[in-house]
Protein backbone atom coordinates (compact mmCIF):
# COMPACT_ATOMS: atom_id res chain seq x y z
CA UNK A 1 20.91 17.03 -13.46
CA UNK A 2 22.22 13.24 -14.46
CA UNK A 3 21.53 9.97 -12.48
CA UNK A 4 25.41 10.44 -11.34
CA UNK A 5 24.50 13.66 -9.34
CA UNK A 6 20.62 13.21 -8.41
CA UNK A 7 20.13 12.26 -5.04
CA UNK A 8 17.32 11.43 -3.20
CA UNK A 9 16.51 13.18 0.66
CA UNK A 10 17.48 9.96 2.28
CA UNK A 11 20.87 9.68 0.38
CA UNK A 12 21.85 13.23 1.63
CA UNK A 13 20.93 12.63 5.69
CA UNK A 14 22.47 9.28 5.24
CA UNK A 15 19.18 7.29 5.92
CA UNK A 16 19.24 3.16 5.99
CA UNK A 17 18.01 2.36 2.98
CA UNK A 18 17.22 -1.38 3.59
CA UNK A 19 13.56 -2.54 4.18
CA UNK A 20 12.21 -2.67 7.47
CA UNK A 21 13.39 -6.02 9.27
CA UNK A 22 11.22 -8.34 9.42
CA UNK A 23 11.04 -8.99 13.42
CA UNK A 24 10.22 -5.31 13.47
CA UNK A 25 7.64 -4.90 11.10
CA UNK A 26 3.76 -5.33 10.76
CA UNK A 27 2.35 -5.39 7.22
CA UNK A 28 -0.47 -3.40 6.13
CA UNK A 29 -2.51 -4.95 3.16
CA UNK A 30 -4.98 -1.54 1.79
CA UNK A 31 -7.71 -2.13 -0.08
CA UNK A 32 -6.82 -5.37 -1.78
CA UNK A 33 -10.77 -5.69 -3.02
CA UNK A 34 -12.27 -6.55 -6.06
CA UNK A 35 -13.72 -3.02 -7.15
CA UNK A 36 -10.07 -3.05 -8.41
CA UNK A 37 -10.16 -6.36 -9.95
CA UNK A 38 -14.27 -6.59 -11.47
CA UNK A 39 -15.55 -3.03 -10.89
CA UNK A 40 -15.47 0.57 -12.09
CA UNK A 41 -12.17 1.13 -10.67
CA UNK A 42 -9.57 -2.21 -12.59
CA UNK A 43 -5.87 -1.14 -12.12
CA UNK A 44 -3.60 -1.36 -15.24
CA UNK A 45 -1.56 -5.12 -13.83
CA UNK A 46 -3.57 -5.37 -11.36
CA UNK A 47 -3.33 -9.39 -11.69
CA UNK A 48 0.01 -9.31 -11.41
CA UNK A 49 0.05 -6.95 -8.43
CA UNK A 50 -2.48 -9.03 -6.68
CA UNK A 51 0.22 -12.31 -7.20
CA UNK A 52 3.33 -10.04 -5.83
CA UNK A 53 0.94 -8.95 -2.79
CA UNK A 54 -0.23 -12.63 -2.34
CA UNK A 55 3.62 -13.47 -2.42
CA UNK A 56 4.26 -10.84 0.42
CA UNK A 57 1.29 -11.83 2.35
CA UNK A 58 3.04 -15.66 2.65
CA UNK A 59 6.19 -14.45 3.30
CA UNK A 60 4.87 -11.93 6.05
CA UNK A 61 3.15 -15.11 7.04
CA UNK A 62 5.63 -17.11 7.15
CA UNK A 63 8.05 -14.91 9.12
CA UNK A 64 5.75 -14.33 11.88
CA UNK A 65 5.07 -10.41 10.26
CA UNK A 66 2.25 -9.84 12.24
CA UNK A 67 -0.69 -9.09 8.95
CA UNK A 68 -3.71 -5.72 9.41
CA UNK A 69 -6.12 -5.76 6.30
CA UNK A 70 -7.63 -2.52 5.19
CA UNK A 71 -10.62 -1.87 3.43
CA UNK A 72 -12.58 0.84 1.80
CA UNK A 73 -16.25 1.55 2.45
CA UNK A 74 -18.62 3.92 1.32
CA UNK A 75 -22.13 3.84 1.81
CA UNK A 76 -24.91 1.00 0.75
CA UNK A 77 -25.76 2.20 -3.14
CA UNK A 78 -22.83 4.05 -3.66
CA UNK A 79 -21.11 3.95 -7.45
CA UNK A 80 -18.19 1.73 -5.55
CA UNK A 81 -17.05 0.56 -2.39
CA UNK A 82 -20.75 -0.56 -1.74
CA UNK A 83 -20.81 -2.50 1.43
CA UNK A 84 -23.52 -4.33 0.74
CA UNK A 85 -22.11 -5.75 -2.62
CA UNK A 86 -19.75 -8.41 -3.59
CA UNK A 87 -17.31 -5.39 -5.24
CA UNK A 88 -16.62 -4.66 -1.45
CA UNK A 89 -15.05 -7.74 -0.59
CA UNK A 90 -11.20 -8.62 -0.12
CA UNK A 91 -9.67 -10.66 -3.65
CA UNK A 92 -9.24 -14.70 -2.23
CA UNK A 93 -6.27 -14.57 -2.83
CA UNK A 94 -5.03 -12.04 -0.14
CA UNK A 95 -8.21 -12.90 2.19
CA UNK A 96 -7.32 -12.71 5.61
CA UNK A 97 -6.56 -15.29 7.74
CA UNK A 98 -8.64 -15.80 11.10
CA UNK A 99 -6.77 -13.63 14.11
CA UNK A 100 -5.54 -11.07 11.29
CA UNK A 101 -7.80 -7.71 12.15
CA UNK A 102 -9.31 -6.25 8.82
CA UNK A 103 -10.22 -2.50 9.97
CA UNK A 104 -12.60 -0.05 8.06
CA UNK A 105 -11.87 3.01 6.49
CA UNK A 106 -13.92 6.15 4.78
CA UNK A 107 -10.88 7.90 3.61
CA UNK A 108 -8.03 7.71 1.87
CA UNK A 109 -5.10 7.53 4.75
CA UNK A 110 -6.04 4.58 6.55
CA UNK A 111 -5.30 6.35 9.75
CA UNK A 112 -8.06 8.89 9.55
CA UNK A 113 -10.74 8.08 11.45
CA UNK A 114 -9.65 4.12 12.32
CA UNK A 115 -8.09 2.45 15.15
CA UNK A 116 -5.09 1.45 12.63
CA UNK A 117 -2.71 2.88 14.99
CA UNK A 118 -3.69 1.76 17.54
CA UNK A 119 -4.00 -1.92 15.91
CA UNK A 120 -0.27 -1.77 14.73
CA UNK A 121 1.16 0.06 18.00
CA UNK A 122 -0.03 -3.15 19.95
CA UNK A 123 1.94 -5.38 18.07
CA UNK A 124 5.32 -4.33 19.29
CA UNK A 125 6.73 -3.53 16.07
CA UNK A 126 8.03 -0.13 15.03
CA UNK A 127 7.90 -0.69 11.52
CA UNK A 128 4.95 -0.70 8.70
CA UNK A 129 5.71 -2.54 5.62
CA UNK A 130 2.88 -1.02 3.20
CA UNK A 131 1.31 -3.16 -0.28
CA UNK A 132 -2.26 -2.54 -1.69
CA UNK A 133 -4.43 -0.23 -3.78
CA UNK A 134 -4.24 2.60 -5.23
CA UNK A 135 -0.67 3.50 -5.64
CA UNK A 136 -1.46 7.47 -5.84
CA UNK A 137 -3.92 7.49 -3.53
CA UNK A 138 -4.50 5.32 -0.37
CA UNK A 139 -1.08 4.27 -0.13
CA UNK A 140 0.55 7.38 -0.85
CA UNK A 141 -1.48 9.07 1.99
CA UNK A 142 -1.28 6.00 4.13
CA UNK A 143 2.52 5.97 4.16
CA UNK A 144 2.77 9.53 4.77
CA UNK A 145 0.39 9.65 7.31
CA UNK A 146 2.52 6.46 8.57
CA UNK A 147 5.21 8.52 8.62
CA UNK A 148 3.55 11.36 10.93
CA UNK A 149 2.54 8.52 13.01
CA UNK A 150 5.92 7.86 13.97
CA UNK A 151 6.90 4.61 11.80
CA UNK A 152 9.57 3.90 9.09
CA UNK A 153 8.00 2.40 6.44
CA UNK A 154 8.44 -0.23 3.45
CA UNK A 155 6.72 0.05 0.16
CA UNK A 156 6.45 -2.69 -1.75
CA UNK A 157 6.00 -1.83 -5.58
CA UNK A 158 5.16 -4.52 -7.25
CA UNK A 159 2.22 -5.45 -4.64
CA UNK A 160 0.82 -1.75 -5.91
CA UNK A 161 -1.13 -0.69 -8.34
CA UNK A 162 -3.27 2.73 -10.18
CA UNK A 163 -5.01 3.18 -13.37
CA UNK A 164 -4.50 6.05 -15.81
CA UNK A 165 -6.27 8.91 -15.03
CA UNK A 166 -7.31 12.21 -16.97
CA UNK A 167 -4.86 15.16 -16.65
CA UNK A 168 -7.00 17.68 -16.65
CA UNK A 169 -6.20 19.54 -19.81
CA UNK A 170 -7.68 16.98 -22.06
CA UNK A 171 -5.53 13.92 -21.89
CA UNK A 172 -4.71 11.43 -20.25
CA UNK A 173 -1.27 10.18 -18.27
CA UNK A 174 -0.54 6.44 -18.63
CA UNK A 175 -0.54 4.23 -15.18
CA UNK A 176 2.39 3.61 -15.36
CA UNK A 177 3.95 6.96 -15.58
CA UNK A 178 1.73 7.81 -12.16
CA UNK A 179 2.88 4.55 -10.31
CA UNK A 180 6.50 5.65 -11.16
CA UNK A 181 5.52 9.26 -10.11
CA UNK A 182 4.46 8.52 -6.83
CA UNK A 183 6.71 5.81 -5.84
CA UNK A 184 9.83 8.18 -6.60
CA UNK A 185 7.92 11.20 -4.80
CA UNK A 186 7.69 8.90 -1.51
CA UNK A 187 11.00 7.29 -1.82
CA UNK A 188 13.10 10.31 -1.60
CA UNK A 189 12.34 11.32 1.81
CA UNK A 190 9.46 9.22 3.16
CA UNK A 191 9.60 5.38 2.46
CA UNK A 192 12.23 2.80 1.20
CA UNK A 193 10.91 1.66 -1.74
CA UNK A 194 11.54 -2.30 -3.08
CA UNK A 195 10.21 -3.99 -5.93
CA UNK A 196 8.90 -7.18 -4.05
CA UNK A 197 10.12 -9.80 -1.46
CA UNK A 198 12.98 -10.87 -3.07
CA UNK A 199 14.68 -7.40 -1.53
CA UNK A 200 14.59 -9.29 1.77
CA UNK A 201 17.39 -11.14 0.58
């Protein structure tokens, strides 16, 4: 099959594929800490995807996109995600401001176990715009389970990020090869997908 015939989900049911307006989204900001920036677990760019989430975080900001900060936790000791330790802590640059709610999570979907949907229901807004850490795993299952939860949803690429990771029969597949993995998986049925804010036109 050739670019000229493949076709994602969406294309075929005719879905919008513009990202969520603005006055009808809230933006979801997961694990933006610095395990991924100083600890066991840096992303490959991960500078440059904390700048493009720092970027979305103004312009959310600034367009009255009301802002809900996840974060991982584990347990006080633990390898990573120690709550007790500095690795824990949200990146400055994407720290939340005060009135933004910053909510807890154990797993990997932010919605398991949280009061995430609850959080976002009460804002009005029917749509999640979705940036943060990592690409593969907490916002892949985020955005699905966003999906379940009855939202259309916004990825923002550039504001993501994963690491390579072994394959399992001896090697290894590149970062970059996963990021474009996932992103394509979710964008063919489940999320529009955009590279950063400049999509907002």
């Amino acid at each position: 099959m050739t670019t000229d015939t493949a076709r994602t989900l969406r294309q075929i049911v005719g879905a919008p594929n513009t990202p969520s307006p603005l006055d009808k989204a809230v933006l979801v900001l997961i694990d933006l800490q610095r395990e991924y920036t100083d600890g066991a677990l840096r992303l490959s760019g991960v500078n440059a995807a904390v700048e493009r989430a720092a970027e979305l975080l103004a312009f959310a900001r600034a367009n009255g996109v009301p802002v809900i900060h996840i974060v991982h936790h584990t347990a006080a000791g633990a390898p990573v995600f120690d709550p007790t330790g500095p690795l824990a802590e949200i990146i400055p640059a994407v720290a939340p401001r005060e009135g933004e709610p910053v909510i807890v999570k154990k797993l990997a979907n932010a919605f398991a176990g949280t009061g995430l949907q609850e959080v976002a229901h009460d804002t009005g807004r029917s749509e999640m715009i979705i940036a943060g850490f990592m690409t593969h795993n907490c916002v892949s299952s985020t955005a699905r389970s966003a999906v379940d939860h009855g939202w259309r949803v916004t990825v923002v690429a550039s504001a993501t990020a994963t690491r390579d990771l072994p394959d399992g029969k001896g090697g290894v597949v590149p970062a970059a090869d996963i990021q474009r993995g996932v992103l394509t998986g979710l964008s063919d049925s489940l999320a529009v997908v955009v590279e950063d804010v400049r999509d907002w036109g």
